[in-house]
Protein backbone atom coordinates (compact mmCIF):
# COMPACT_ATOMS: atom_id res chain seq x y z
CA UNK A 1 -34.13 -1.09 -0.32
CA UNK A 2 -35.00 -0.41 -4.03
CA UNK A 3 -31.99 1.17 -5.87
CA UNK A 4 -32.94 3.30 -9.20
CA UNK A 5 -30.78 4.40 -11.69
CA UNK A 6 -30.97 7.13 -14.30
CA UNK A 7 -31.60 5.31 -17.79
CA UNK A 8 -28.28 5.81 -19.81
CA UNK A 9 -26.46 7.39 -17.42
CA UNK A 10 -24.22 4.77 -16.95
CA UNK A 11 -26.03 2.94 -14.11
CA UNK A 12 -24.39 -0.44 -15.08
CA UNK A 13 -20.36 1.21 -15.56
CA UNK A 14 -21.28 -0.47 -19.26
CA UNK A 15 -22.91 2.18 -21.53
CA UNK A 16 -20.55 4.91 -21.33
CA UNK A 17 -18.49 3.93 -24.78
CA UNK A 18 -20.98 4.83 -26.87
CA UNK A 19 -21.10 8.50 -25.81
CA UNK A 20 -17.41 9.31 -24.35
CA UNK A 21 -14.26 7.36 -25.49
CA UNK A 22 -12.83 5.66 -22.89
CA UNK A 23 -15.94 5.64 -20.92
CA UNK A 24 -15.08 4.27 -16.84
CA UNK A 25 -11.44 5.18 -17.90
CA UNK A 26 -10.80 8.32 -19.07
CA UNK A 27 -8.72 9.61 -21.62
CA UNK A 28 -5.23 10.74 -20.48
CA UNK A 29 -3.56 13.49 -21.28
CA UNK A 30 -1.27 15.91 -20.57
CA UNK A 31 -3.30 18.85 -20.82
CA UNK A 32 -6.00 18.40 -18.08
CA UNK A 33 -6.69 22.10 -16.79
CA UNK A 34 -4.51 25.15 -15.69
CA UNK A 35 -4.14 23.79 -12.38
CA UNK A 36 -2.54 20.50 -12.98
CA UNK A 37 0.52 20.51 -10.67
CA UNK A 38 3.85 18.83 -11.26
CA UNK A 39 4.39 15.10 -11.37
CA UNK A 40 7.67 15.28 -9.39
CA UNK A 41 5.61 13.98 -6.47
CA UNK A 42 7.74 12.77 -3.29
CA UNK A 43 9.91 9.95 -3.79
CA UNK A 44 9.72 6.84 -1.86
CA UNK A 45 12.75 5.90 -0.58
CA UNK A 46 13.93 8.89 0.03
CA UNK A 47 14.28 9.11 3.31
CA UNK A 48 13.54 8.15 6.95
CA UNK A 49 11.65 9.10 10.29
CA UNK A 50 7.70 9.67 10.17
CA UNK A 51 5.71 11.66 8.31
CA UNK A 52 2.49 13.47 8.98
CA UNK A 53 -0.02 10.34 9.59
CA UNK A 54 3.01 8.93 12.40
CA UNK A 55 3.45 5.90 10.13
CA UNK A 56 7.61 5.49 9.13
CA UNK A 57 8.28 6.93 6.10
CA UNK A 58 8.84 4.16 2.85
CA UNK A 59 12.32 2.83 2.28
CA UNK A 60 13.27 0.46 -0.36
CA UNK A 61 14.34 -2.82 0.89
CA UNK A 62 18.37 -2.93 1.38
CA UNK A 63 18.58 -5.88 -0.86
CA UNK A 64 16.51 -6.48 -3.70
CA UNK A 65 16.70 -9.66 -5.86
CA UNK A 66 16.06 -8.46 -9.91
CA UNK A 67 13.66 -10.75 -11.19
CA UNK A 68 13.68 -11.75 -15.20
CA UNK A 69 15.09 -8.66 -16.56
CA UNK A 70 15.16 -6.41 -13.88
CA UNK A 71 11.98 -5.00 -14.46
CA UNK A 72 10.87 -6.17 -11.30
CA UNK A 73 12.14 -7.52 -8.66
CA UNK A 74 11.39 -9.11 -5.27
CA UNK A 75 12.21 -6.98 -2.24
CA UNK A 76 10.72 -8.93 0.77
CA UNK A 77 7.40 -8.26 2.80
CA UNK A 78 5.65 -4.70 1.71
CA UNK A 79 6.02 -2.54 3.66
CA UNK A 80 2.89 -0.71 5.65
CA UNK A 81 0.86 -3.79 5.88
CA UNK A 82 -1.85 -3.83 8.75
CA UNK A 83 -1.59 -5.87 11.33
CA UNK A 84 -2.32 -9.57 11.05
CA UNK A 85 -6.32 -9.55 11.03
CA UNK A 86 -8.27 -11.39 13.23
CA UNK A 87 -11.61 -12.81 13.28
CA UNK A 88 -14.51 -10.71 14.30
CA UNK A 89 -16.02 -11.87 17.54
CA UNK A 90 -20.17 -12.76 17.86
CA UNK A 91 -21.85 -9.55 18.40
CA UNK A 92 -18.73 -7.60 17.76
CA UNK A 93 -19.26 -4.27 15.67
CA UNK A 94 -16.94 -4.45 12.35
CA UNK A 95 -15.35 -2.31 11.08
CA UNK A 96 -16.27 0.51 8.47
CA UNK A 97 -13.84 -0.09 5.85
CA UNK A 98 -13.40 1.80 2.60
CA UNK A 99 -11.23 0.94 -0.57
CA UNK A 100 -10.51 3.39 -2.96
CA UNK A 101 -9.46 2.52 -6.29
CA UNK A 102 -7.72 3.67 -9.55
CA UNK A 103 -7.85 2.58 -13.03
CA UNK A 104 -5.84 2.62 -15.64
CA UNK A 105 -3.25 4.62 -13.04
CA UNK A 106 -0.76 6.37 -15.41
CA UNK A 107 0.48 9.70 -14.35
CA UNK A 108 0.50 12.31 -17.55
CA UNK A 109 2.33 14.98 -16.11
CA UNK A 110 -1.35 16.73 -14.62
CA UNK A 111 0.00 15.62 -10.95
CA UNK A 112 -3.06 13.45 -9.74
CA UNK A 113 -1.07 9.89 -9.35
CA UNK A 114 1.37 11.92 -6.61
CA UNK A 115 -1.49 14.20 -5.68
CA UNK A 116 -3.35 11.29 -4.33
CA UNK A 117 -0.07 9.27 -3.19
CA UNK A 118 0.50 12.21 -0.40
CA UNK A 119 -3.45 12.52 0.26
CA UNK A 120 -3.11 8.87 1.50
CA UNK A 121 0.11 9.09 2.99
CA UNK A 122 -1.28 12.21 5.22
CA UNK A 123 -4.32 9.94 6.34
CA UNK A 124 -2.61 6.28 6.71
CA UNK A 125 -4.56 5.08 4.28
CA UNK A 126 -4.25 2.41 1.14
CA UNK A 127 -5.78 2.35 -1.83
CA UNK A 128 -5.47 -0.06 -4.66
CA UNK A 129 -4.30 1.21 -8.01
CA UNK A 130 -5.61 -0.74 -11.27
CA UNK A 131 -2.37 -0.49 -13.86
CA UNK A 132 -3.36 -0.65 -17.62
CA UNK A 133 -0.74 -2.92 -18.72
CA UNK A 134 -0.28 -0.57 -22.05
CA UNK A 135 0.78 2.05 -19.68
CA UNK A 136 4.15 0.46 -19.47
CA UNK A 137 4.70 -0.15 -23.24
CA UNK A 138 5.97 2.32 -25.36
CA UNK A 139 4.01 3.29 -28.15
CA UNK A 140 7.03 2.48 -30.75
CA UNK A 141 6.50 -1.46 -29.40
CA UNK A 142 2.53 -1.21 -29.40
CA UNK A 143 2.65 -3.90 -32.32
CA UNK A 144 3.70 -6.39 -29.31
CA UNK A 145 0.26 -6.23 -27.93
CA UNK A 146 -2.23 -8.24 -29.59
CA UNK A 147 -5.40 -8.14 -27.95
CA UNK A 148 -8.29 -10.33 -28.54
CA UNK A 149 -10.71 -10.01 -31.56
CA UNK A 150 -8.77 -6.64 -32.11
CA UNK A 151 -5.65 -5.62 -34.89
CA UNK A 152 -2.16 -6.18 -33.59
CA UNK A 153 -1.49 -2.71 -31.96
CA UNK A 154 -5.02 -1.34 -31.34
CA UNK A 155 -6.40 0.26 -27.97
CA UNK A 156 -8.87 2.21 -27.03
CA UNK A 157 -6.79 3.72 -24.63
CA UNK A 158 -3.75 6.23 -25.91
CA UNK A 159 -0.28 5.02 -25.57
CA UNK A 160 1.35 7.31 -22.68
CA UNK A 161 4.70 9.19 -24.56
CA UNK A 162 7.78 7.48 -22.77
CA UNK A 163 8.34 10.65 -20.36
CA UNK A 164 5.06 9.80 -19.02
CA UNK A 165 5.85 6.07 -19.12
CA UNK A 166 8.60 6.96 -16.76
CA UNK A 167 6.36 9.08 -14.68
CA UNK A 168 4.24 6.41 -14.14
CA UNK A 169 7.15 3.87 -12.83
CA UNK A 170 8.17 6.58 -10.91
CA UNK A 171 4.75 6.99 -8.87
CA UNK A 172 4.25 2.97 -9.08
CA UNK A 173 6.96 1.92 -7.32
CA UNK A 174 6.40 4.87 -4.75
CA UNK A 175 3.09 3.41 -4.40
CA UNK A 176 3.91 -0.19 -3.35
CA UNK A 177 6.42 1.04 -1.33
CA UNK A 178 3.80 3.30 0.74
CA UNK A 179 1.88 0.39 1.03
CA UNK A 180 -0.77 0.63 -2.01
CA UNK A 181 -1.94 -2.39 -4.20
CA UNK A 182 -1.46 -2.80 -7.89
CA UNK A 183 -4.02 -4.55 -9.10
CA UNK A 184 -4.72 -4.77 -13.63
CA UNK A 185 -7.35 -2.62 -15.60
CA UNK A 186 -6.07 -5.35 -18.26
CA UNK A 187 -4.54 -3.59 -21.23
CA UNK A 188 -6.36 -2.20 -24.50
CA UNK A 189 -10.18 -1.31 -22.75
CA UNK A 190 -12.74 -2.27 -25.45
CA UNK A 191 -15.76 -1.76 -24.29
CA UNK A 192 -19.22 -1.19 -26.08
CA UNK A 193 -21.12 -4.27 -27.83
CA UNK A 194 -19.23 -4.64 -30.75
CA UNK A 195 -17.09 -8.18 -31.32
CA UNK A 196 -13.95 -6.89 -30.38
CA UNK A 197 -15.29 -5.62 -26.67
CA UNK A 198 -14.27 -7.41 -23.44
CA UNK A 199 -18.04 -8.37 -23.20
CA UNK A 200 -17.86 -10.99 -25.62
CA UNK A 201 -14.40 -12.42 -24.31
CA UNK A 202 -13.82 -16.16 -23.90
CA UNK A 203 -11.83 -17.43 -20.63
CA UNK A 204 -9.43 -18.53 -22.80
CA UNK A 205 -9.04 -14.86 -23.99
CA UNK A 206 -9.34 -13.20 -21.12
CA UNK A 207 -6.20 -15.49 -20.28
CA UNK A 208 -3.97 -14.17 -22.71
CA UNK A 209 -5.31 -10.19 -22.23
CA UNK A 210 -3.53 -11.26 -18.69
CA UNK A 211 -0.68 -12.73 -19.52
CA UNK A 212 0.28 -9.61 -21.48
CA UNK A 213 -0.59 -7.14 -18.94
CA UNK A 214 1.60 -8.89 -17.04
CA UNK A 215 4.21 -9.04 -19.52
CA UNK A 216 3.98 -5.75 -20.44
CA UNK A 217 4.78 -4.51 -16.52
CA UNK A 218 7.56 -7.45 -16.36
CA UNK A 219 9.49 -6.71 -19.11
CA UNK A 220 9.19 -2.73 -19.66
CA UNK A 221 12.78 -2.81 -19.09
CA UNK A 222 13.32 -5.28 -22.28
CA UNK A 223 10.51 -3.01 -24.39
CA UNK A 224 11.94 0.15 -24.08
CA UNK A 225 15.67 -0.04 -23.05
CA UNK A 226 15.66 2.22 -19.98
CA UNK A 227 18.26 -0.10 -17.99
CA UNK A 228 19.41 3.08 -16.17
CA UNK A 229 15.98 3.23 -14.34
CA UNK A 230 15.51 1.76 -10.95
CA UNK A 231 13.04 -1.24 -10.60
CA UNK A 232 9.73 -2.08 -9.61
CA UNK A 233 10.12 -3.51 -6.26
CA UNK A 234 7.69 -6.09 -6.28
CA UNK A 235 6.85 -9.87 -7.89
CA UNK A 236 3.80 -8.93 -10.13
CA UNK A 237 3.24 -12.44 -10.36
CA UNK A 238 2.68 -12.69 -6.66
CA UNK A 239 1.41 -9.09 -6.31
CA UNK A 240 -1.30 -9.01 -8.79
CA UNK A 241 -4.72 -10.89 -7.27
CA UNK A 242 -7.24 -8.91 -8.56
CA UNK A 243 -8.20 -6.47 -11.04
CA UNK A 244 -11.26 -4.64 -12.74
CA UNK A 245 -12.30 -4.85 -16.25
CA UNK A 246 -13.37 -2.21 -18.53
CA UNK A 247 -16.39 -0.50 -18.46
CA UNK A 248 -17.45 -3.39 -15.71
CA UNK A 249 -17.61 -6.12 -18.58
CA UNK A 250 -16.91 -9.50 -19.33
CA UNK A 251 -17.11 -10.83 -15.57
CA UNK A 252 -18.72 -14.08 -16.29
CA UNK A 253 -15.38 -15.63 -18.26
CA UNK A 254 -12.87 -13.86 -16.34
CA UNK A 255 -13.61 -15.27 -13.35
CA UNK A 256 -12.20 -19.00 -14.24
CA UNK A 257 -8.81 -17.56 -15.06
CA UNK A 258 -9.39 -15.59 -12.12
CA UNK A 259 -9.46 -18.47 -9.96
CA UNK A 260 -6.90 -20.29 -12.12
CA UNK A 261 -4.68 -17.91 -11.60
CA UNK A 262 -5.43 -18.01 -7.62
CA UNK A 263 -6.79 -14.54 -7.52
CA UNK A 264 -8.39 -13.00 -4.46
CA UNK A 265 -10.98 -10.77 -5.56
CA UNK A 266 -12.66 -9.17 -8.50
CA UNK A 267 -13.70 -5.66 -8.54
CA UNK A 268 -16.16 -5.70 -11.97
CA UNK A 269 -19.50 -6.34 -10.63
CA UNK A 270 -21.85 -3.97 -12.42
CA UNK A 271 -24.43 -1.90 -10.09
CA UNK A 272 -23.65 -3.58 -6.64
CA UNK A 273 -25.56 -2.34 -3.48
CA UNK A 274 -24.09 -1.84 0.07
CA UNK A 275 -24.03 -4.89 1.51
CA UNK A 276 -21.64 -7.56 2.86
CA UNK A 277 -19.93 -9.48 -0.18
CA UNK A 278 -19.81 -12.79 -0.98
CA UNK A 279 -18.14 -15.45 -3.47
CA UNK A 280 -18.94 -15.52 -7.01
CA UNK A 281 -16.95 -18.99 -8.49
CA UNK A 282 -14.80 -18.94 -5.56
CA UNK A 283 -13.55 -15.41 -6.11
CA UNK A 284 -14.45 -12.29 -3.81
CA UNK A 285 -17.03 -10.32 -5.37
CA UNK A 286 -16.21 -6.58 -4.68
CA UNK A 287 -18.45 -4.47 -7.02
CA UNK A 288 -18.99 -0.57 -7.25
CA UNK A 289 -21.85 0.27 -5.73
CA UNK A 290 -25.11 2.36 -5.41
CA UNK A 291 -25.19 5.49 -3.46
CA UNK A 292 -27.29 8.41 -2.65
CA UNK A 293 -27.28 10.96 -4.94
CA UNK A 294 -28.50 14.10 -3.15
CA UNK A 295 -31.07 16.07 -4.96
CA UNK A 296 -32.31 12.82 -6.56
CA UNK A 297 -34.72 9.87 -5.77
CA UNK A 298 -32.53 7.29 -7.50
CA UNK A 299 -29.13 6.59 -6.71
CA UNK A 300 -25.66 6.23 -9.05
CA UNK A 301 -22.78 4.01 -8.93
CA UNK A 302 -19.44 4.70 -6.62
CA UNK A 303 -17.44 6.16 -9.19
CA UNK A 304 -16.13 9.59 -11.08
CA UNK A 305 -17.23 9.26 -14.23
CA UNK A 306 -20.59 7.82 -13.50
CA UNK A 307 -21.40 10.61 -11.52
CA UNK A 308 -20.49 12.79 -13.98
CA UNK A 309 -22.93 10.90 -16.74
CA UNK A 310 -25.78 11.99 -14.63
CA UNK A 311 -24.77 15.88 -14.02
CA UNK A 312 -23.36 16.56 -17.70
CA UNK A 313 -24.76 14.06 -19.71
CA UNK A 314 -21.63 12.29 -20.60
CA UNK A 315 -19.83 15.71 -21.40
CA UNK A 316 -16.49 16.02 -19.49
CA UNK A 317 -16.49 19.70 -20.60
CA UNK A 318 -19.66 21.44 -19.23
CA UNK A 319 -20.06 24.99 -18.83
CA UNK A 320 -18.11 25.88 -15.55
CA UNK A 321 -20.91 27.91 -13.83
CA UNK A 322 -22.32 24.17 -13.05
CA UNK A 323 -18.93 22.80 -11.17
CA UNK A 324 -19.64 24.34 -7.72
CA UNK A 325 -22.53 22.85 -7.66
CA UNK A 326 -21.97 19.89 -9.18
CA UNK A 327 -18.64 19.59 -6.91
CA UNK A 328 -20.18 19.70 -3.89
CA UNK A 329 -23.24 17.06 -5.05
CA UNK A 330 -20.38 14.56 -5.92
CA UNK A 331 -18.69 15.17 -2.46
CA UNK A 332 -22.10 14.55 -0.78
CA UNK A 333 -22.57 11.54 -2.90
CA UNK A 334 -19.59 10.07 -1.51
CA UNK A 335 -19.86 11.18 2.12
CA UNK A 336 -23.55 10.05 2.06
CA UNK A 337 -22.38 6.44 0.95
CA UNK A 338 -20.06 6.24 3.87
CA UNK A 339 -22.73 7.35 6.43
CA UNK A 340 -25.34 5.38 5.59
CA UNK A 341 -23.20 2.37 6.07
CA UNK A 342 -21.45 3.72 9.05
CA UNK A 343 -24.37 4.33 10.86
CA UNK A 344 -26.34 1.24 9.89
CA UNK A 345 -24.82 -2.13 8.52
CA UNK A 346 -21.18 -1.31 8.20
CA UNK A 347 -21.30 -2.34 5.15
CA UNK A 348 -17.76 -1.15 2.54
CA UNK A 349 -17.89 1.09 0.50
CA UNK A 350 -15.62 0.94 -2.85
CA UNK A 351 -15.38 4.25 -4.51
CA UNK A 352 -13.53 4.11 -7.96
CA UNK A 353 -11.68 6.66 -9.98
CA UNK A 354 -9.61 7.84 -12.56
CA UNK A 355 -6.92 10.28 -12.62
CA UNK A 356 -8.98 12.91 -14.82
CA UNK A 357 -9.79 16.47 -14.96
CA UNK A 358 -13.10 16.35 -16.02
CA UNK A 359 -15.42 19.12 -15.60
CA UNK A 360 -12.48 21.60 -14.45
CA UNK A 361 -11.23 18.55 -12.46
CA UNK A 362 -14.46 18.43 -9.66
CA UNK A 363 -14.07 15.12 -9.48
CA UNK A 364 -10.78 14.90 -8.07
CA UNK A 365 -11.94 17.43 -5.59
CA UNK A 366 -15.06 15.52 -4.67
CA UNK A 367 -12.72 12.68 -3.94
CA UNK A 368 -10.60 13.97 -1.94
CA UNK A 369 -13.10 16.14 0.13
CA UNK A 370 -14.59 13.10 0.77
CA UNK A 371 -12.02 10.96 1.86
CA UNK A 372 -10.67 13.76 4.37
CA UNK A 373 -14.49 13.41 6.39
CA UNK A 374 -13.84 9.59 6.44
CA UNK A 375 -10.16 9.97 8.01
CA UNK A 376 -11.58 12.63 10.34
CA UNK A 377 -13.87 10.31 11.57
CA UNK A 378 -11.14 7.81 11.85
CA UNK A 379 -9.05 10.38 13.56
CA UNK A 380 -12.11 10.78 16.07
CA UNK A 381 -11.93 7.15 17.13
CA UNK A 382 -14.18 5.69 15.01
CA UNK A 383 -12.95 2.08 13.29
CA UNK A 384 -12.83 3.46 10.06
CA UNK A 385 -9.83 1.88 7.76
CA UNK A 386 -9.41 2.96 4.49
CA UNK A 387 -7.54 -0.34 2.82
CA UNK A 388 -7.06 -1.52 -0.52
CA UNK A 389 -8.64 -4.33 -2.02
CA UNK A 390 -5.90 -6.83 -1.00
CA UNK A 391 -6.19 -5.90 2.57
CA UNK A 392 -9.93 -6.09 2.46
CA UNK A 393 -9.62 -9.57 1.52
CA UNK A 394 -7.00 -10.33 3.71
CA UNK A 395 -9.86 -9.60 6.31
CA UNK A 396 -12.41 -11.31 5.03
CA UNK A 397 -10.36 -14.52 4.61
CA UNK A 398 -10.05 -14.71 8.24
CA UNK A 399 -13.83 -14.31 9.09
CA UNK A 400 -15.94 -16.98 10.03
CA UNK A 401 -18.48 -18.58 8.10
CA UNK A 402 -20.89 -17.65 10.45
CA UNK A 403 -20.44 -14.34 11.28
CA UNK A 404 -20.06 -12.69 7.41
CA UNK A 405 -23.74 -15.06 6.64
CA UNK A 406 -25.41 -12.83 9.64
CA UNK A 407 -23.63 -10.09 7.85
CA UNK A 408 -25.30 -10.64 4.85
CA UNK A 409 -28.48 -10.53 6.82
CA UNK A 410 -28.82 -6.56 7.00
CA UNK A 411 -29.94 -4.82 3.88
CA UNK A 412 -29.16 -1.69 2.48
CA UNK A 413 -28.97 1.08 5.28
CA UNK A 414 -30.75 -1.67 7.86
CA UNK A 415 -28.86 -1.84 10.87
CA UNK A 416 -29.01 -4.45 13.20
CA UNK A 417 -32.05 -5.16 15.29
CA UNK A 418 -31.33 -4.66 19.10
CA UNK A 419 -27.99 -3.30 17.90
CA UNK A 420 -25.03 -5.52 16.90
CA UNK A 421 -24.64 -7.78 20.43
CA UNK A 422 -28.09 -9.27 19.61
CA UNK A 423 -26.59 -9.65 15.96
């Protein structure tokens, strides 16, 4: 199937920098719209029992080992973790998984981070949130970061104010302990073709951009002095296996420090299609990809903001009377993606986002709208799973050889002749 994309519009996740700072991120801030709700959110941890998707509710592990300066710290097997996976079976339908993804993941005090925490934890599902490493680093220490081909200090990202630092520790370690991924959006987001963007990034670059991210969510404790704060109950060196880079950049010489550094997957593939994923240097290849785009003859990548390039024209502010409209073409978007591999190749489907109020916020709407028809479809008895990256892999590494190379057989919307036995 031929896949078109609207010229400048953002087709490739690469062009937005140029028109919209932050382009494929968004700008956070704490002044998204009048209905931004509270960041309280629900605390893991907090209690017991089951809540409304029957899973048990999160509970920090009774003993936690503090890991370097208690940052972090290692507090056994996550919790909500599917089942063991097993290998698909000749002729066996798979499953219709879909991953939904965050980046950057800092919560500004507009409510999405928790917003979206209890939209998963009403559906059972997992999603995998991409942590911008500056998002944990005061902006009084920013001179600690020194990012490639770039002054000490610099980002194109804002520095979140240290209530909103907190705020975002608060929702992260709610989120690992619901069972969610946290995965790196790196740290500073250059994008665009000048020399200090990600696209022009060595390996050996791309190495240390990592090792800071990581420092920067291992040693927040150290960087802003907030010992009296609980914390992050995971190994980051164990939990982090994949990431995606900004503005879907630089690919090509992350990947050898991706594989260095034993990662699983990598999320940055510019303008994928729905199909079955392979390899790319040993690493999962997990791109955003094409969908429908009702209304339109070509299609546009499986995320927020590129969606809104081709409505607005890059502007996150358009005049309202267009956001009903434009809400409900986003939702279809999604939904459309979903169905047209559920129905055909079972191909999944990675939708990413950011936690914006663009456009009044329709966005975040379309989102959600959309993941509540997948669940429902779930709830119907279809094998729909809504996982995070991690989990996706965790399948796939269990797959035969075989069986994911027939995969890779059905195109775009092609399902299988004489249905999937003779497959």
């Amino acid at each position: 199937m031929r896949t078109v994309t609207r010229r400048g519009a953002l087709g490739l996740g690469a062009g937005a920098a140029a028109a919209v700072p932050l382009a494929g991120c968004g700008t956070l801030t704490s002044s998204d719209g009048p209905d931004a709700r509270s960041g309280s959110g629900s605390g893991a941890g907090s209690g017991s029992g089951k809540n409304r998707s029957g899973r048990p509710t999160a509970s920090a592990t009774p003993t936690a080992r503090p890991l370097g300066d208690g940052s972090t710290s290692f507090t056994g097997r996550q919790p909500r973790q599917p089942a063991r996976p097993v290998p698909l079976e000749p002729g066996e339908t798979p499953p219709q998984f879909v991953v939904f993804s965050w980046d950057g993941a800092g919560e500004v005090g507009n409510g999405l981070f928790p917003r979206f925490l209890d939209l998963a934890e009403e559906h059972g599902a997992s999603m995998t949130f991409f942590l911008s490493g500056l998002y944990l680093l005061p902006e009084s220490k920013k001179r600690l970061y020194d990012p490639p081909n770039n002054g000490r200090g610099a980002s194109d990202i804002g520095y979140l104010t240290d209530d909103h630092i907190k705020a975002t520790l608060l929702n992260l370690r709610r989120a690992w302990l619901e069972g969610h991924e946290i995965g790196t959006h790196f740290n500073g987001h250059f994008c665009g073709d000048g020399h200090g963007s990600v696209a022009h990034w060595t390996s050996r670059q791309w190495r240390s951009e990592i090792d800071q991210a990581k420092a920067f969510v291992k040693e927040w404790r150290t960087n802003s002095g907030w010992t009296e704060l609980p914390s992050l109950p995971f190994d980051y060196d164990k939990e982090l296996v994949g990431g995606r880079t900004p503005c879907l950049l630089g690919q090509d010489n992350l990947l050898p420090v991706a594989r260095e550094l034993g990662w699983r997957y990598d999320a940055s593939s510019p303008g994928g299609l729905q199909v079955w994923p392979a390899k790319k240097q040993g690493i999962w290849d997990l791109p955003l990809q094409q969908i429908p785009f009702p209304g339109h003859t070509f299609e546009v990548l499986s995320m927020d903001y590129n969606i809104l390039a081709n409505q607005s024209l890059n502007s996150t502010n358009a005049p309202a009377h267009n956001y009903p409209g434009w809400r409900e073409q986003a939702t279809e978007a999604y939904i459309s993606g979903f169905k047209r591999a559920y129905e055909t190749n079972r191909a999944p489907l990675f939708i990413g986002n950011h936690f914006e109020q663009w456009n009044g916020g329709i966005y975040m709407d379309a989102v959600e709208k959309a993941l509540r028809h997948m669940a429902r479809e779930k709830d119907k008895g279809g094998d729909v799973r809504l996982v995070s990256f991690r989990q996706f892999a965790d399948w796939l590494d269990v797959q035969r050889p075989e069986v994911l190379d027939k995969l890779r057989t059905l195109g775009v919307g092609q399902a299988p002749a004489g249905g999937w036995k003779a497959l």
